[in-house]
Each structure stands twice: as C-alpha cells, then as structure tokens.
Protein backbone atom coordinates (compact mmCIF):
# COMPACT_ATOMS: atom_id res chain seq x y z
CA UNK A 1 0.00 0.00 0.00
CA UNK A 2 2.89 2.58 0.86
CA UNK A 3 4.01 1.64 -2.71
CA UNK A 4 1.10 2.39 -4.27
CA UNK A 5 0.80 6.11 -2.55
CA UNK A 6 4.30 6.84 -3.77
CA UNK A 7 1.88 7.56 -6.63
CA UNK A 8 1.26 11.04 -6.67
CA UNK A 9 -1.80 10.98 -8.45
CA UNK A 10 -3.31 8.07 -7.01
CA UNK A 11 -1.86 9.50 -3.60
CA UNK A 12 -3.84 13.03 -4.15
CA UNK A 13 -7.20 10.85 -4.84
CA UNK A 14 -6.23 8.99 -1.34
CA UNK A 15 -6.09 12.17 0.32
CA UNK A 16 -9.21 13.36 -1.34
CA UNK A 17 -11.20 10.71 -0.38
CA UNK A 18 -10.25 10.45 2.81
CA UNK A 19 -11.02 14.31 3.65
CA UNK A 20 -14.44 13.48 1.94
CA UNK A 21 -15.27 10.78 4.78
CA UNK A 22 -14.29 12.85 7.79
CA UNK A 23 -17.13 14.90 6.57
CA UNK A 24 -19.69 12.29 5.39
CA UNK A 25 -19.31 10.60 9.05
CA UNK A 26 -20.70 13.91 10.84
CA UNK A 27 -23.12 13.93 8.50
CA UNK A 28 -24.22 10.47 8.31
CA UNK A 29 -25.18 10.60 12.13
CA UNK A 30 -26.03 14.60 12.59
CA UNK A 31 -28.82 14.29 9.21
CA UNK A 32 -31.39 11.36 10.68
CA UNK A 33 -30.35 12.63 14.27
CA UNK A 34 -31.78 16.40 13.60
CA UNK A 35 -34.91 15.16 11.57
CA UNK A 36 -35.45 12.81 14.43
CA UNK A 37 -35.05 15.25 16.94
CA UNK A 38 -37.02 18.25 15.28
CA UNK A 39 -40.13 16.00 14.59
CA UNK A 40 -39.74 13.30 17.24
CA UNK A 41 -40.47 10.40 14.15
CA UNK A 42 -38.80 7.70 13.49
CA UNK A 43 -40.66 7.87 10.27
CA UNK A 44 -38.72 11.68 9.37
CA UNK A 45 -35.46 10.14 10.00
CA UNK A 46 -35.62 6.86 7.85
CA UNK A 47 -37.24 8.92 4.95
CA UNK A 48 -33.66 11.17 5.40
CA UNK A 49 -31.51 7.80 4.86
CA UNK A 50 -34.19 5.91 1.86
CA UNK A 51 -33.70 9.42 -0.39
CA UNK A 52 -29.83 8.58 -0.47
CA UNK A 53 -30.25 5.44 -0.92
CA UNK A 54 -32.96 6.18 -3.90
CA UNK A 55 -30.63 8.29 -5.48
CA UNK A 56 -27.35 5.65 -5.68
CA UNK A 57 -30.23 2.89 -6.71
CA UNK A 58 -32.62 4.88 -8.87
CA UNK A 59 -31.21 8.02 -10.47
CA UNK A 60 -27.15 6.74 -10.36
CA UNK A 61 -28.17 4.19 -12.99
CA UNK A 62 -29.43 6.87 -15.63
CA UNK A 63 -26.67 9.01 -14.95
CA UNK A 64 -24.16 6.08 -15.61
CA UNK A 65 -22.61 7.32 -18.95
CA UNK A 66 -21.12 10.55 -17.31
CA UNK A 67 -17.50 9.06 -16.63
CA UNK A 68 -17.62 7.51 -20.21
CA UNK A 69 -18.44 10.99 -21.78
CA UNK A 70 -16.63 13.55 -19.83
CA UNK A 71 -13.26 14.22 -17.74
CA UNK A 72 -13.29 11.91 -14.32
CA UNK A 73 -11.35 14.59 -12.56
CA UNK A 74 -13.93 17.13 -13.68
CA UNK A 75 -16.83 15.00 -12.20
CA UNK A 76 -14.84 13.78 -8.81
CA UNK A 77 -14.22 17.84 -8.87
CA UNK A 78 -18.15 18.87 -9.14
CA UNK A 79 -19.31 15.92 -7.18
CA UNK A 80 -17.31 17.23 -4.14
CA UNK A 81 -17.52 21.31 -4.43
CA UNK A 82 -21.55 20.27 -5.43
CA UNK A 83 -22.08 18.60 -2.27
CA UNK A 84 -20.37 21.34 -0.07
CA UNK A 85 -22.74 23.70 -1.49
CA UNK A 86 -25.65 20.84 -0.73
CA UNK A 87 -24.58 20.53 2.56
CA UNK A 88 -24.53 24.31 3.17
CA UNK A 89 -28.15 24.31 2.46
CA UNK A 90 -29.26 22.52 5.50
CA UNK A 91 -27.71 25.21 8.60
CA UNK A 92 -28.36 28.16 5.85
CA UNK A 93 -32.10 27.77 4.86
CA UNK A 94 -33.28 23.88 5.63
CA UNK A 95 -32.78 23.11 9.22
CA UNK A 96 -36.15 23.69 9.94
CA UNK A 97 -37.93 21.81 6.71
CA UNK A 98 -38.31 17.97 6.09
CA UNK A 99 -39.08 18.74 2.42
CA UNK A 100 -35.31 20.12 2.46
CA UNK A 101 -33.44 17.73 4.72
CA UNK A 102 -34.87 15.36 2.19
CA UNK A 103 -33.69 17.46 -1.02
CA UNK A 104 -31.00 17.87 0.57
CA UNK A 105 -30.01 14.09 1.37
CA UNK A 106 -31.61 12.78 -2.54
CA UNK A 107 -28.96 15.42 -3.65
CA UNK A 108 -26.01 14.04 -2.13
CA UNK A 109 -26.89 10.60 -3.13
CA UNK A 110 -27.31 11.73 -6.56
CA UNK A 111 -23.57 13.62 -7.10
CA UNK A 112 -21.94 10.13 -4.82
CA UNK A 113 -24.13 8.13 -7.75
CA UNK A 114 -21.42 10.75 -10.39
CA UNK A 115 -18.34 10.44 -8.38
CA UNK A 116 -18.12 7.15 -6.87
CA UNK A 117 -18.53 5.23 -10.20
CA UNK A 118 -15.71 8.35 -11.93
CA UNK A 119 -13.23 7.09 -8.62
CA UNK A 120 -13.65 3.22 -9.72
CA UNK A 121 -12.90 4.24 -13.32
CA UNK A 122 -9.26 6.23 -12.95
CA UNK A 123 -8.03 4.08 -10.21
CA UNK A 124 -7.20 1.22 -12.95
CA UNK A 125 -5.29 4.02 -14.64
CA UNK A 126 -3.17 5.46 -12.06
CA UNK A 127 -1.71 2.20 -10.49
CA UNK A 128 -0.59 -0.60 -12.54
CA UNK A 129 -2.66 -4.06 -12.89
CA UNK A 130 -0.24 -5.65 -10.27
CA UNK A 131 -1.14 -2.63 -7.64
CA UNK A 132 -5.00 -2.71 -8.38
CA UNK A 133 -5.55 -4.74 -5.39
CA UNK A 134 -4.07 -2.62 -2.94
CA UNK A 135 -5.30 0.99 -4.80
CA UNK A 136 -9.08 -0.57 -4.36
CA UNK A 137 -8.21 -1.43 -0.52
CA UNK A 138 -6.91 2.24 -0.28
CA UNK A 139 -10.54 3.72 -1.68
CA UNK A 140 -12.28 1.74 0.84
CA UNK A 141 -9.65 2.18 4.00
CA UNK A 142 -11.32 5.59 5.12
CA UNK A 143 -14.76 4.99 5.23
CA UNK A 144 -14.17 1.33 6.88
CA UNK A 145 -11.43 2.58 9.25
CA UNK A 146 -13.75 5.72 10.07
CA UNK A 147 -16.18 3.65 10.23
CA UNK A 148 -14.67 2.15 13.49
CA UNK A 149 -12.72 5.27 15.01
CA UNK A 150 -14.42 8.44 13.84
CA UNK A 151 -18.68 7.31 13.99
CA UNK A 152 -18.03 7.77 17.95
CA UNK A 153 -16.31 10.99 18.03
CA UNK A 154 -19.10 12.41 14.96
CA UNK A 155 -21.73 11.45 17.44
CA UNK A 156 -19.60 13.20 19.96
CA UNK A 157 -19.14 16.55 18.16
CA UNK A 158 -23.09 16.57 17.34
CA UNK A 159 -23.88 16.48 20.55
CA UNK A 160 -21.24 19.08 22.05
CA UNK A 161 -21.30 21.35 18.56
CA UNK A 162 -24.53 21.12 17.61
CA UNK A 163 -26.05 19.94 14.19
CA UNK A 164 -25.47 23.52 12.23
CA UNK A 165 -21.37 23.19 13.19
CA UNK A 166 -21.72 19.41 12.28
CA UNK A 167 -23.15 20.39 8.84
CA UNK A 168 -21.00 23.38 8.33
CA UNK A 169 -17.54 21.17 9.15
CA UNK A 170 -18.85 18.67 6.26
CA UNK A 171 -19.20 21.13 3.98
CA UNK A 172 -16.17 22.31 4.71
CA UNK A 173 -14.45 19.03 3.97
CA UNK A 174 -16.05 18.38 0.85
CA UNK A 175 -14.91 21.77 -0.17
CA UNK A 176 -11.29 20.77 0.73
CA UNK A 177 -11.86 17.44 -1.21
CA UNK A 178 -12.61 19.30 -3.99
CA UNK A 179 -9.48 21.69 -3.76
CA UNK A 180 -7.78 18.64 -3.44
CA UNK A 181 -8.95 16.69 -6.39
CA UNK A 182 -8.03 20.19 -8.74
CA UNK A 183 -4.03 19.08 -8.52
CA UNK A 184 -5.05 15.80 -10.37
CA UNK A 185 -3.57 15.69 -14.11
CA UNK A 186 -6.50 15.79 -16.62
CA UNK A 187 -8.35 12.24 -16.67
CA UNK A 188 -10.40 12.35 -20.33
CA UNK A 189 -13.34 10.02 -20.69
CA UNK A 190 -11.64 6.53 -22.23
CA UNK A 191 -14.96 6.47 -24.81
CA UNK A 192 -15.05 8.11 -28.36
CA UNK A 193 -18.20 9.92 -27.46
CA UNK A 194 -21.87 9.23 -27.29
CA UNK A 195 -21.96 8.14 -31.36
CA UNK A 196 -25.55 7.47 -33.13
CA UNK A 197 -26.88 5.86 -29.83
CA UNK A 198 -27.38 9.38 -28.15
CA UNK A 199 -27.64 9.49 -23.88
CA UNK A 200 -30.38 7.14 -23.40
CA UNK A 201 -28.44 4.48 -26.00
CA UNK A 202 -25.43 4.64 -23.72
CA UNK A 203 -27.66 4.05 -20.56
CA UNK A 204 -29.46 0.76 -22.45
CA UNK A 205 -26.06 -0.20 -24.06
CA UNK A 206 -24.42 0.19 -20.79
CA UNK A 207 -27.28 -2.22 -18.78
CA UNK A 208 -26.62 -4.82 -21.86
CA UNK A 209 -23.08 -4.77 -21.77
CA UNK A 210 -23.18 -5.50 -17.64
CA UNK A 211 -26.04 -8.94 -19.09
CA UNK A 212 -23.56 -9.76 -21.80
CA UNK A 213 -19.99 -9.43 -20.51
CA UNK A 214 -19.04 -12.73 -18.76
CA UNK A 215 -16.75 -11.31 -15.91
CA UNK A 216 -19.91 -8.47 -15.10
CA UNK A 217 -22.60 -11.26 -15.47
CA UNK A 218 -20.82 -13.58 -12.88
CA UNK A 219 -19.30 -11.21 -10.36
CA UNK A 220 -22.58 -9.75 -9.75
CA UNK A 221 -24.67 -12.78 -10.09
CA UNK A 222 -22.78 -14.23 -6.81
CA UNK A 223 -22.63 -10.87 -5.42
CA UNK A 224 -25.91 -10.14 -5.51
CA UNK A 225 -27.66 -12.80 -3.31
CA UNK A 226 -24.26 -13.16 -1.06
CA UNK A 227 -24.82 -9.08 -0.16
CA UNK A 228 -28.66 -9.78 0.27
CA UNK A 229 -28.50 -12.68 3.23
CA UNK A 230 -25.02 -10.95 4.49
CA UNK A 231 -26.89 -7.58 5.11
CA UNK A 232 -28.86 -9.51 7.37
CA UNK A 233 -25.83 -8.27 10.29
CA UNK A 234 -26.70 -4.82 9.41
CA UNK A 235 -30.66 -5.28 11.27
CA UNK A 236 -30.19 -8.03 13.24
CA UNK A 237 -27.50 -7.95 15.55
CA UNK A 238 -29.05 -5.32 17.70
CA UNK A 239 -31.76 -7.95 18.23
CA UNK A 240 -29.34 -10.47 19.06
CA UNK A 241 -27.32 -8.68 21.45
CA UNK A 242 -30.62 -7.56 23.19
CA UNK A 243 -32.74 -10.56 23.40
CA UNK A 244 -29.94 -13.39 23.55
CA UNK A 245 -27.09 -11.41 25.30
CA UNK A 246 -28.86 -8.68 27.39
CA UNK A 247 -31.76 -10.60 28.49
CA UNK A 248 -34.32 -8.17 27.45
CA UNK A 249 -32.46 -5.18 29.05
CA UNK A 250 -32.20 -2.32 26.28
CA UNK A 251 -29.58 -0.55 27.87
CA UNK A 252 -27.06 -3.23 28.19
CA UNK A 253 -28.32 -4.60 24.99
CA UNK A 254 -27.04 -1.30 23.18
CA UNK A 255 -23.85 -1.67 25.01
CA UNK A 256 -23.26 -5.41 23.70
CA UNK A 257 -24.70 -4.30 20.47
CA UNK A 258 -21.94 -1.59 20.41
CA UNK A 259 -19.22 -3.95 20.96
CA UNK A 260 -20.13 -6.13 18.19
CA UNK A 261 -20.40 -2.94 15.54
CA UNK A 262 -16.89 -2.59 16.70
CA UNK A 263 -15.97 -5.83 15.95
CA UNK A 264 -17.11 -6.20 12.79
CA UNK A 265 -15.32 -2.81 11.75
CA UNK A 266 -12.08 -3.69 13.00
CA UNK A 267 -12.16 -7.04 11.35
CA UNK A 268 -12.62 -4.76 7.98
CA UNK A 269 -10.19 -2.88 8.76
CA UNK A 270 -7.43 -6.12 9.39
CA UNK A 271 -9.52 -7.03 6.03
CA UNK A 272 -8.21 -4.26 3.97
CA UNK A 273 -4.79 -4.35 5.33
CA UNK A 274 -4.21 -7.73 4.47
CA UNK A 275 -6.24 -8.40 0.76
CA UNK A 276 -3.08 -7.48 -1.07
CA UNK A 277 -1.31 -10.15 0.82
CA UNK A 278 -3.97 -12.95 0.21
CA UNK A 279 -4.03 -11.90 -3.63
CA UNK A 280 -0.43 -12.44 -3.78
CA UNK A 281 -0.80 -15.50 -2.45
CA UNK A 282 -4.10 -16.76 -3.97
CA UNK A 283 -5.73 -15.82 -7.25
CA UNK A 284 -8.25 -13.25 -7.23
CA UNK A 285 -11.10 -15.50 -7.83
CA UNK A 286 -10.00 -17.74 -5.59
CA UNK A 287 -9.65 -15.03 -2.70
CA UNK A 288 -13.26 -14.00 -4.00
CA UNK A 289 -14.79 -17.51 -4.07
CA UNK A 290 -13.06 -18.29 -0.45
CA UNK A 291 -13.60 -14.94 1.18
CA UNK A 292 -17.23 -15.67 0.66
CA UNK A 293 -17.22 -19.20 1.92
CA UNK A 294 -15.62 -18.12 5.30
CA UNK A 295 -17.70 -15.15 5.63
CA UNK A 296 -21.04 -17.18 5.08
CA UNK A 297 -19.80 -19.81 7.48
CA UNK A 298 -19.40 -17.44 10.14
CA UNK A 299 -22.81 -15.84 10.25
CA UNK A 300 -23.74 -19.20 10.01
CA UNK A 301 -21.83 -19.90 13.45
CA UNK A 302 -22.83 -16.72 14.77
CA UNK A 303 -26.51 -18.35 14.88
CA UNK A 304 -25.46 -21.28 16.87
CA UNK A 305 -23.48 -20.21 19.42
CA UNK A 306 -25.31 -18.45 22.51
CA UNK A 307 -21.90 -16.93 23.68
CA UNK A 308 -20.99 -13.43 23.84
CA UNK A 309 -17.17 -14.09 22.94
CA UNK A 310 -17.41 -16.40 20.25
CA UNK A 311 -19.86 -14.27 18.41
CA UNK A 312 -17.71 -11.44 18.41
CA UNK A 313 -14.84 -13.16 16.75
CA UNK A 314 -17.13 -14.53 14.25
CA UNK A 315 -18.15 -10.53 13.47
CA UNK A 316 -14.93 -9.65 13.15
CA UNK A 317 -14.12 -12.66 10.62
CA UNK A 318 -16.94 -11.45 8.71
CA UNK A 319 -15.78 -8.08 8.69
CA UNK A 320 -12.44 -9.43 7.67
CA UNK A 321 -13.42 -11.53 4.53
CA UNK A 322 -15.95 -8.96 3.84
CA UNK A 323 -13.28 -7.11 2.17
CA UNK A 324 -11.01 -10.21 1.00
CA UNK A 325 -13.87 -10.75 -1.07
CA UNK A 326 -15.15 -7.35 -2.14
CA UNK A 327 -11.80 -6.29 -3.42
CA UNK A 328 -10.55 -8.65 -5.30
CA UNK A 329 -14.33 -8.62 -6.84
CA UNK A 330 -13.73 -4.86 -7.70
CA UNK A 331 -10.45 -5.67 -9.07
CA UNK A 332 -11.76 -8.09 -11.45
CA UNK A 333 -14.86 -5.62 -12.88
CA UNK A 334 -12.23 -3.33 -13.74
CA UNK A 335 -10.16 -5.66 -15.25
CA UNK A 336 -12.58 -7.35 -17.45
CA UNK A 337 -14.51 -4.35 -18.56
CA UNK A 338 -13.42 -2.42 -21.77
CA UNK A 339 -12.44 1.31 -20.06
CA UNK A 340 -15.12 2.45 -22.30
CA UNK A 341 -17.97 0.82 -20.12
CA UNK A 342 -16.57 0.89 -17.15
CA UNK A 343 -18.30 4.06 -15.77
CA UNK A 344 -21.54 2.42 -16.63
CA UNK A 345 -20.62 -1.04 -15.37
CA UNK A 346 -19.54 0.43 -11.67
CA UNK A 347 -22.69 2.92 -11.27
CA UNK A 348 -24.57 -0.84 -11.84
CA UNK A 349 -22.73 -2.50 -9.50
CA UNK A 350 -23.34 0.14 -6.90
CA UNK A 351 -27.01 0.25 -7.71
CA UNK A 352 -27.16 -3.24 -7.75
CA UNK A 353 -25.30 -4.00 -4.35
CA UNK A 354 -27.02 -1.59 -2.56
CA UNK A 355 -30.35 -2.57 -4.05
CA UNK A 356 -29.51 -6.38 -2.84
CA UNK A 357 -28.49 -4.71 1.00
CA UNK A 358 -32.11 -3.23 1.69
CA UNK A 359 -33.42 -5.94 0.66
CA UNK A 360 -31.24 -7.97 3.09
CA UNK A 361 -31.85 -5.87 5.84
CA UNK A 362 -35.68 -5.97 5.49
CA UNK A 363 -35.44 -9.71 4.85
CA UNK A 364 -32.80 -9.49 8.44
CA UNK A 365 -36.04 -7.76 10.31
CA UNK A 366 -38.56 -10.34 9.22
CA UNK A 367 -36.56 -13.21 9.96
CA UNK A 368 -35.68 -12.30 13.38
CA UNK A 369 -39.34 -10.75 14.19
CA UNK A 370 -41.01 -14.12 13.32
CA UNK A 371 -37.52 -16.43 13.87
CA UNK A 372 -35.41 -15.46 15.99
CA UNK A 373 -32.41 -13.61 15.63
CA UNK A 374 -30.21 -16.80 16.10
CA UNK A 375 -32.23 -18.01 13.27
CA UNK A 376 -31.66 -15.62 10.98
CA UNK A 377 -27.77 -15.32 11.07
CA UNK A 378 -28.57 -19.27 10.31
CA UNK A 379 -30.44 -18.45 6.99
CA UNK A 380 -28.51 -15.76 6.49
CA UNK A 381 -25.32 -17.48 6.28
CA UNK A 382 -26.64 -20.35 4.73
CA UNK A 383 -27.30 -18.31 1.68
CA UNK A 384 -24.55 -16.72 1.82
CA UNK A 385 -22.87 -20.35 1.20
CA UNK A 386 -24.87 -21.35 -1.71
CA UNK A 387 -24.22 -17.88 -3.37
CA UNK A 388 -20.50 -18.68 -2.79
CA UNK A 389 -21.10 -22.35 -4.19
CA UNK A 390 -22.35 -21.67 -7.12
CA UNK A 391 -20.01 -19.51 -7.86
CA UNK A 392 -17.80 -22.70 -7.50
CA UNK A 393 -19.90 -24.26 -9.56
CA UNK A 394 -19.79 -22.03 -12.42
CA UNK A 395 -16.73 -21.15 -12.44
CA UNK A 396 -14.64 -18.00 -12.61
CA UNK A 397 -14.51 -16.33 -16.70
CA UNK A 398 -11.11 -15.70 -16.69
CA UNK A 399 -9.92 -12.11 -16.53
C-alpha cells in the first residue's frame, strides 16, 4: 500500500477521499439525528436515509454514462464542491424543513451516484494491474477505518457542537476534497463519445453490456444474493445482542450491540490491510470464491453459538473476509470491462449492491421478528454459502 501512494496521483485521490469521509461521518449521524429530533419520528429520520439510498439505486443508474463521456477529474471535482454547497443548504435555509433535509439528502446521493462510479474508473489508470488490489483497498480504508474510530467521536461533536457546526464542518471538507482533487492531471473520458446511440443508447447499451460481458454477469450474479443474506448483520444484531445477550435489558443490549459494531469494523479494517497479501498469495477469484465461503460460514456460526465471545470473533471474521472478497471482486470488474464501459458497469454494481443490501436488511427484520435472531444469522449465512457455491460451480470467466 505505501508503494502504491508513492503515486502522486493516485496518492492526491487517497487524500481526497479520505477528507471526503471525515465529513460524510458527521453527517451520516447529525442528518437522521436532527430530523429525528425536530419532529420526534422515526418515520422523518428513515425517509432522510431511503432518499440517499434512492438516489445511488434509482437516479445513479441513468446518470451512468457521465465518466464515459466527460473528464473523471472534472466530475470527482463537481461531485465534491456540489455537495459542499448541498450541505450548506441545510444550517443556511433547511434546518427547519423535512421537504429540504430530504432534497438535501436525494442530492447528495445523486452527485456520490457521479463520483463514486468516476473514482472506480481512474483508479485502474493510475496504479498498474499488479497494484490494483491494494489501490481498491486504499478507496475503501477511510470509510471502513472511520467507520470504526471516527462514527463515535461524529456522534460526539453533534452532541457538544450542535447539528449547524456538524453540517458546516462537512461542507467544509467536501470543499477541501474538492481543492484537493483540482491538482489531479487531466483524466479524459476513455470512450469516443456518445456516437448514433445518443444518452439514453449509452444508458441501455451500458445495462446490456453488464447482461452480456461474462466477468460483469458472474461477479454480480454471486454478489448479488451473497450481499442480500449478508446484510442480514446490518438489522439483526441489535436484536441479538438484546434478546440473547442482554436478556431483554435495552440498555445493556445497546452496550453489547456496540461492541459487536466494533468488531465487525475492525475485522474490515485487518480485512483491507491484508487483501493485497492474500491476492499475492491466492488468485483473485480464488480469494473472491473463499472470502465468501468463510464469511457465510461465520454468520452461520454466529446463529449457533449463545456466547458473547465467540460471536464477536465470528463478526470480526466477517468483517475481515468482507473485504477479501469485495476487493478482489472490484479488481476483477475493472479488469474485465473495456475502459469504455466501465463508468456504466460500476454505477450498476453500486445500484445493484445496494439494491440487494435493503433488501437484506428488510429480509434481516422479518426473519428475526417471526424467527429469531439466532435463526436468521442461520439463513442468512446459509445463503450466503450457496451464493458462494455456485459460484464454485460455475466457475470464474477468466480475466
């Protein structure tokens, strides 16, 4: 990884990214904590989060062909200094309005649905094919390692600050993102253009090309169920740590339930450390194919044991092969998709994975409401494991 940041492109996009997720933390807690707060519903608050999560499954999708017509650093560039000025809205004229906290949050999801998929298309051109393992752990490293330091000390500076500092310090670091991302050499689209097909062509041709292309059509075809039954840990676990561990007591359910949220992160974290190792060692499909079968055994296990410990390492193996088999999947998208596509191919595969989540974590809910929460880590990881084998099964296209 330190060889990879000796890159001083690729090591400008680090720095951008990670300055973009200091913010997004603050704002991922202080947005459905102030619409909860101002309007004391549950209801408010999850509206908040579905409008981001409409706009990366929805609009991102039709707005796929950007980073095959136009300059990736131009689009990383507007996606950031856009969503500064989005986030400014909210403490200048929306802190009182649910119509604008939702605006506000559809907005954000829509420029992450431009720049997220632009990221996933230059990082195979500034690091070599050899390096693409460790530049993808890299992207993901500050969210995941965030994730498990920085989500305490956001909810933290909310409640000292207040939610107008929260959302003016996010804006703030998008803006720096953006300054950031300005130093990066020009990155022109890899395409010849939209051609006789116009906009819409590109958006159909793009949707066929993910159906047609082997590599797209199998990576995503395992993914897809494995992320739906492994989402079940995002609902679920709270359940688990209340009912099973806690005994019913909510208070010392939450603090069990905390522990195992750190778990899990830290095992990602280990996780994105180590993939370039594994990948050294192992092919790519192989770490893909494996990573899977570990992780589905262990929220398998996770269901059968009624101990406190032993559930915690099995998060934290989760959260480890989470990533030795979500990089190496990355790694081989870019890979086997013409450069041409590939802005079109990633916006699917974000659409599609986080599409396959929510449906996860609604299918976690049901299960434990009407199973058990033992249960559903059970069926949860048992799906997980006949995603993973028929991926065996089929066989890996090769790259």
């Amino acid at each position: 990884m330190l060889k990879v940041l000796q890159n001083p492109d690729f090591a400008r996009l680090f720095i951008s990214n990670f300055i973009s997720e200091v913010g997004s933390q603050i704002y991922r807690i202080a947005i459905p904590v102030w619409a909860y707060t101002q309007t004391d519903s549950a209801l408010t608050a999850a509206m908040v989060i579905a409008a981001q999560f409409f706009a990366k499954m929805v609009v991102g999708p039709l707005l796929s062909p950007l980073p095959d017509l136009y300059d990736r650093k131009q689009l990383m560039f507007w996606s950031e200094a856009l969503s500064a000025v989005a986030v400014a809205l909210l403490p200048l004229f929306f802190m009182q309005s649910v119509a604008g906290w939702v605006f506000v949050a559809l907005l954000i999801g829509v420029l992450q649905s431009i720049g997220d998929p632009a990221v996933s298309t230059v990082v195979p051109e500034l690091v070599g094919k050899e390096d693409l393992d460790a530049a993808n752990s890299l992207i993901e490293l500050p969210r995941r390692s965030l994730e498990m330091v920085f989500m305490g000390i956001a909810g933290v500076l909310v409640g000292l600050l207040g939610a107008y500092a929260a959302f003016w310090i996010d804006a703030v670091s998008f803006a720096l993102s953006a300054l950031v991302l300005l130093t990066l050499r020009p990155l022109p689209a890899p395409g010849d253009g939209m051609g006789k097909s116009g906009y819409w062509g590109m958006v159909a041709g793009g949707l066929r090309y993910v159906l047609s292309n082997p590599v797209t059509r199998y990576v995503i075809g395992v993914l897809a169920p494995a992320a739906m039954f492994g989402a079940i840990d995002a609902t679920v676990p709270p359940v688990l740590a209340t009912q099973v561990f806690a005994g019913g007591d909510d208070q010392l359910g939450s603090m069990y339930y905390g522990f195992m949220e750190a778990s899990f992160a830290t095992g990602a974290v280990l996780g994105l450390l180590a993939v370039t190792t594994v990948t050294k060692r192992f092919s790519r499909p192989l770490a893909f194919l494996g990573g899977l079968v570990v992780f589905g055994v262990a929220e398998l296990l996770i269901g059968v044991f009624e101990f406190w410990g032993p559930v915690l390492v099995f998060l934290a193996v989760m959260g480890f092969t989470n990533q030795i088999f979500i990089v190496p999947a990355r790694s081989l998208i870019q890979l086997g998709v013409e450069p041409r596509f590939l802005g079109r191919v990633m916006a699917a595969w974000g659409a599609v994975m986080g599409g396959a989540a929510l449906v996860g974590m609604m299918l976690g809910g049901f299960l434990a409401q009407y199973f058990g929460p033992q249960q559903a880590f059970i069926i949860g990881g048992g799906g997980v494991l006949a995603a993973a084998l028929f991926g065996w099964v089929r066989g890996v296209p090769k790259v």
